[in-house]
N, C-alpha and C. Protein backbone atom coordinates (compact mmCIF):
# COMPACT_ATOMS: atom_id res chain seq x y z
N UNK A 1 75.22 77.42 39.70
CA UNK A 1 75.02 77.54 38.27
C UNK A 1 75.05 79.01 37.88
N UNK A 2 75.75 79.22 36.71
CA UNK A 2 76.15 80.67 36.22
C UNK A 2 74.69 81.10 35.78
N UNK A 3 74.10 82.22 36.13
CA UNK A 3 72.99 83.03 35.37
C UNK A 3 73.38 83.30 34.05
N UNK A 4 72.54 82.69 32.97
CA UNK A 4 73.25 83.60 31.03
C UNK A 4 72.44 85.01 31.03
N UNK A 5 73.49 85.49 30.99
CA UNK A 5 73.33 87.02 30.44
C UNK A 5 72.65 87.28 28.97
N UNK A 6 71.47 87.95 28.93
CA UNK A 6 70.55 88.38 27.72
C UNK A 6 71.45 89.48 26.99
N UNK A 7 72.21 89.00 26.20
CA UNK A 7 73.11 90.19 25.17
C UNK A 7 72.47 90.15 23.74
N UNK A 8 71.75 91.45 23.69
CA UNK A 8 71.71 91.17 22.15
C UNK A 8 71.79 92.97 21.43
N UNK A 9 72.25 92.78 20.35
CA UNK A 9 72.89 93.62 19.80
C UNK A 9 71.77 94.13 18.48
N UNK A 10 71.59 95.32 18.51
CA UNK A 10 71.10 95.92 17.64
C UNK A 10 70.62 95.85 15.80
N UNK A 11 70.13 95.21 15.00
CA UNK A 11 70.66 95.12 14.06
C UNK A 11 70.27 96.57 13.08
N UNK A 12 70.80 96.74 12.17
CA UNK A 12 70.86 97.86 11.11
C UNK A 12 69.62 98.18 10.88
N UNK A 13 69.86 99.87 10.56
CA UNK A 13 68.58 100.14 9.73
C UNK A 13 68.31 99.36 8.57
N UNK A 14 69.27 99.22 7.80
CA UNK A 14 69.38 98.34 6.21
C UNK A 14 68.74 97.37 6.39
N UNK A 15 68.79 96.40 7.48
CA UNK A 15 68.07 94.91 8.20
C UNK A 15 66.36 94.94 7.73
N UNK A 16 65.91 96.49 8.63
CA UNK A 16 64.77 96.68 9.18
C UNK A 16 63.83 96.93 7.56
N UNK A 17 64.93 98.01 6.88
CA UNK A 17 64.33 98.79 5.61
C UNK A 17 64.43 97.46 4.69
N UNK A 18 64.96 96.65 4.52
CA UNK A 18 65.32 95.07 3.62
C UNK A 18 64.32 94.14 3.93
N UNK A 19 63.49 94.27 4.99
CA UNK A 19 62.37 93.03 5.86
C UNK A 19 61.00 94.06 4.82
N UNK A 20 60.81 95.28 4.56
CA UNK A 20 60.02 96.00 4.56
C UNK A 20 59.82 95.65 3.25
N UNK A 21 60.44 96.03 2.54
CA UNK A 21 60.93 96.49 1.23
C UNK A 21 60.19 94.48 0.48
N UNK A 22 61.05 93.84 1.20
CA UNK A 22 61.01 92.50 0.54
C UNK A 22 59.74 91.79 0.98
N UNK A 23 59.36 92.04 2.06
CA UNK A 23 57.22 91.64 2.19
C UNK A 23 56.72 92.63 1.17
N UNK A 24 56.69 93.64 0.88
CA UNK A 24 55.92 94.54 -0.17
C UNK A 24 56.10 94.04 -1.67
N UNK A 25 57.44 93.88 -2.27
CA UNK A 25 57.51 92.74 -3.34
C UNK A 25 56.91 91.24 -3.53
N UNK A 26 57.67 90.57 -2.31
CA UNK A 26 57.12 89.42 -2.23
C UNK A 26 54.99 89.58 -2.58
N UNK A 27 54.30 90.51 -1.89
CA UNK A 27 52.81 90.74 -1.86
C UNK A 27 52.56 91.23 -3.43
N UNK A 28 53.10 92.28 -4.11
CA UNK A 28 53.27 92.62 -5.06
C UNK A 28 53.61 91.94 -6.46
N UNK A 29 54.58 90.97 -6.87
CA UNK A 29 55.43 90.71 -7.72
C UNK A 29 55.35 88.91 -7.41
N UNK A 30 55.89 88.70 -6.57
CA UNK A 30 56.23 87.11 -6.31
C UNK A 30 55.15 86.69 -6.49
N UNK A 31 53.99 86.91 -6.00
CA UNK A 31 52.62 86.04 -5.34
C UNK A 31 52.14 86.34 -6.68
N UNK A 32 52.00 87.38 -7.64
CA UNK A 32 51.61 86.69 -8.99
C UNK A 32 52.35 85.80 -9.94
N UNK A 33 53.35 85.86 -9.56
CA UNK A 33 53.61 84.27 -10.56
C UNK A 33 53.80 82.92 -9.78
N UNK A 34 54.08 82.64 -8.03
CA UNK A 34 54.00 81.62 -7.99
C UNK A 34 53.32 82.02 -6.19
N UNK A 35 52.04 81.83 -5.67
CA UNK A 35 51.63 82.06 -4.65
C UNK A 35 52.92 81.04 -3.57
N UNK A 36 53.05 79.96 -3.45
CA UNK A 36 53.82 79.19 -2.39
C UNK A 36 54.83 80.61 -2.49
N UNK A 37 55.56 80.45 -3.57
CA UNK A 37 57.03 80.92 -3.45
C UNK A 37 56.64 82.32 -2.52
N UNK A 38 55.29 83.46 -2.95
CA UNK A 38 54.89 84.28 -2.30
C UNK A 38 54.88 84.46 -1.26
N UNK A 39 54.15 83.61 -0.87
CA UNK A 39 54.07 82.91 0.73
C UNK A 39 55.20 83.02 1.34
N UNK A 40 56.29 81.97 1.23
CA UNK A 40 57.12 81.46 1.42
C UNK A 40 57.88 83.40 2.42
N UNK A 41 58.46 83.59 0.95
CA UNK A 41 58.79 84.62 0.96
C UNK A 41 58.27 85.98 2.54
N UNK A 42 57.05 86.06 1.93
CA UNK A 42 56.29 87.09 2.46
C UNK A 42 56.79 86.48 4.29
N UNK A 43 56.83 85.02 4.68
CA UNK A 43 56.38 84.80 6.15
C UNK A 43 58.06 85.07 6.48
N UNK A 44 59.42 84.83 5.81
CA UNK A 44 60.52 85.02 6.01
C UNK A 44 60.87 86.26 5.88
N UNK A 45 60.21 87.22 5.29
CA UNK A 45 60.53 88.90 5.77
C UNK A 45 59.62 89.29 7.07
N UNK A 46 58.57 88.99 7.26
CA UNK A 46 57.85 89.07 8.68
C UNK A 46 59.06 88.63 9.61
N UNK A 47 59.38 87.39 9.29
CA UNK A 47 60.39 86.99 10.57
C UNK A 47 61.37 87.81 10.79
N UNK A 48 62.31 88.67 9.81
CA UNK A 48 63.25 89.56 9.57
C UNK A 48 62.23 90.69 10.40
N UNK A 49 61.37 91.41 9.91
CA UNK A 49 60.60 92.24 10.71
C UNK A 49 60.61 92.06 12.08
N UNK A 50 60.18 91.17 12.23
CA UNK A 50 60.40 90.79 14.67
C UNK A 50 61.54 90.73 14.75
N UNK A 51 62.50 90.06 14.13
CA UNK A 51 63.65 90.19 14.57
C UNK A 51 64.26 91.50 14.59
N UNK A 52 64.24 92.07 13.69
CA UNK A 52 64.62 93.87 13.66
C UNK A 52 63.98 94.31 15.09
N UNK A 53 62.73 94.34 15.21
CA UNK A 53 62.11 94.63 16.38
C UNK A 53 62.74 94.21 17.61
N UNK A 54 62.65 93.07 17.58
CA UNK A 54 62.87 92.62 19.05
C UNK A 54 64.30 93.27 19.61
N UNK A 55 65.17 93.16 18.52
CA UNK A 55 66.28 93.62 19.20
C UNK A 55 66.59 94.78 19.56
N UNK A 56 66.09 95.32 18.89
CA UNK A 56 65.75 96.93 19.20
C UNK A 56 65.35 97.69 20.79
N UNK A 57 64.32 96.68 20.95
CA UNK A 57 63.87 96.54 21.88
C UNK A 57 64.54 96.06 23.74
N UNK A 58 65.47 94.84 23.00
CA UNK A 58 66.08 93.91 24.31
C UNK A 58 67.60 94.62 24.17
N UNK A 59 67.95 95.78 23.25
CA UNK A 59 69.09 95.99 23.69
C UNK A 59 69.77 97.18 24.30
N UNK A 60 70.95 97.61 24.67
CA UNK A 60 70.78 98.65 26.02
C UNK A 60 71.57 99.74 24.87
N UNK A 61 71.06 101.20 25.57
CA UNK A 61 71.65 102.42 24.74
C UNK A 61 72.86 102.36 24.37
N UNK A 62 73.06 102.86 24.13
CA UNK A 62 74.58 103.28 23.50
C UNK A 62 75.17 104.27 24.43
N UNK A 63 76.03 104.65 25.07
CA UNK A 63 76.68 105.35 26.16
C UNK A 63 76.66 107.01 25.48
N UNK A 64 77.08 106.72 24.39
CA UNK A 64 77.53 107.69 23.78
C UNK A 64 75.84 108.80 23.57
N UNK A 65 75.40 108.11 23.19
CA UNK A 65 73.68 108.75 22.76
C UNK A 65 72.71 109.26 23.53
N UNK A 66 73.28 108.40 25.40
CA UNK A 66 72.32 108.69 26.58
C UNK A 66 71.88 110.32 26.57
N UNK A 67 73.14 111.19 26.31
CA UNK A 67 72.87 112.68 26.61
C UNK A 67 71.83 113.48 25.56
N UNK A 68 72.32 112.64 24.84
CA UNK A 68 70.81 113.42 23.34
C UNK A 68 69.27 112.65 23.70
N UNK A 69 69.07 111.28 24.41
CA UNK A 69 68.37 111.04 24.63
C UNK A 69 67.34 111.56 26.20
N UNK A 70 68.16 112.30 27.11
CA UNK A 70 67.75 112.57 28.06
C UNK A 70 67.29 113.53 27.90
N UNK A 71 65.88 114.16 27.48
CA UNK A 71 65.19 115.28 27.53
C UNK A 71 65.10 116.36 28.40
N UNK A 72 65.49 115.65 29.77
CA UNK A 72 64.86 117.03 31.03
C UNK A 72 66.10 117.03 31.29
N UNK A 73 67.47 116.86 30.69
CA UNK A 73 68.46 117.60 31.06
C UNK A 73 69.37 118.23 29.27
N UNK A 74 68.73 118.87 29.11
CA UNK A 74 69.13 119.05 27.70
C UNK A 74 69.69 120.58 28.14
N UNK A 75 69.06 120.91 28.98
CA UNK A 75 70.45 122.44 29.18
C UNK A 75 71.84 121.97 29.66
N UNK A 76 72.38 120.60 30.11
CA UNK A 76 73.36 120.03 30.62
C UNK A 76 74.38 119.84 29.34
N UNK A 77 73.27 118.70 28.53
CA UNK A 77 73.33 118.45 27.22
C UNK A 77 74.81 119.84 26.41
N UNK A 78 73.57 120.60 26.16
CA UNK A 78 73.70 122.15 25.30
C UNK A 78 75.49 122.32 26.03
N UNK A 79 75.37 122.37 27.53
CA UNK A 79 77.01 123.24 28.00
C UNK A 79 77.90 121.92 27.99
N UNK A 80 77.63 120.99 27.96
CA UNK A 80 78.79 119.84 27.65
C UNK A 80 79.35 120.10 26.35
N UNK A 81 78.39 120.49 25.27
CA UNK A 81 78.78 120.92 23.88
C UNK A 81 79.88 122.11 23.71
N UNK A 82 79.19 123.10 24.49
CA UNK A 82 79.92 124.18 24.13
C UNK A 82 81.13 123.67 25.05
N UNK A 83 81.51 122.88 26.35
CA UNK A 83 82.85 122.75 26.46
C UNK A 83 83.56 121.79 25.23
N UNK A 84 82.92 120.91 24.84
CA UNK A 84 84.04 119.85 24.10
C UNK A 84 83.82 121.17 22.58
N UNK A 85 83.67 122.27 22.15
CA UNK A 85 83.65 122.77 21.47
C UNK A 85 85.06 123.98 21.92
N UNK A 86 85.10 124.30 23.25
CA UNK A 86 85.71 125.50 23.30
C UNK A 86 87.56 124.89 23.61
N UNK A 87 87.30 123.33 23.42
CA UNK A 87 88.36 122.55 24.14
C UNK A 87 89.17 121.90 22.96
């Protein structure tokens, strides 16, 4: 039996800032004129919230980003620059 591979892909800042944005209305605005709909609302941007999270979380760097992310080699970092600069 084939092992399934855990692939999951990143979603947007826009995702993360849209989950935020829409629980703070929903708490704000919705829930005084109709609490359910509030509700409603408020528990489906939480879910958007973990989901932003989680994936964040379960998914692997970006190839491209490893070198800005590696701190204790950032003098490596710095002369890779100045070659794809002098090139």
């Amino acid at each position: 039996m084939k092992e399934k591979k855990d692939i999951s892909v990143p979603l947007s800042s826009g995702f993360m800032a849209t989950s935020i944005i829409g629980f703070f209305i929903s708490v704000w605005f919705v829930m005084d004129y109709s609490e359910p709909w509030g509700f409603t609302f408020m528990v489906f941007f939480i879910m958007m919230f973990i989901a932003s999270v989680v994936s964040m979380t379960r998914s692997l760097p970006i190839p491209e980003h490893m070198d800005e992310l590696s701190i204790h080699r950032q003098k490596e970092v710095r002369e890779k620059k100045k070659k794809r600069k002098v090139e």
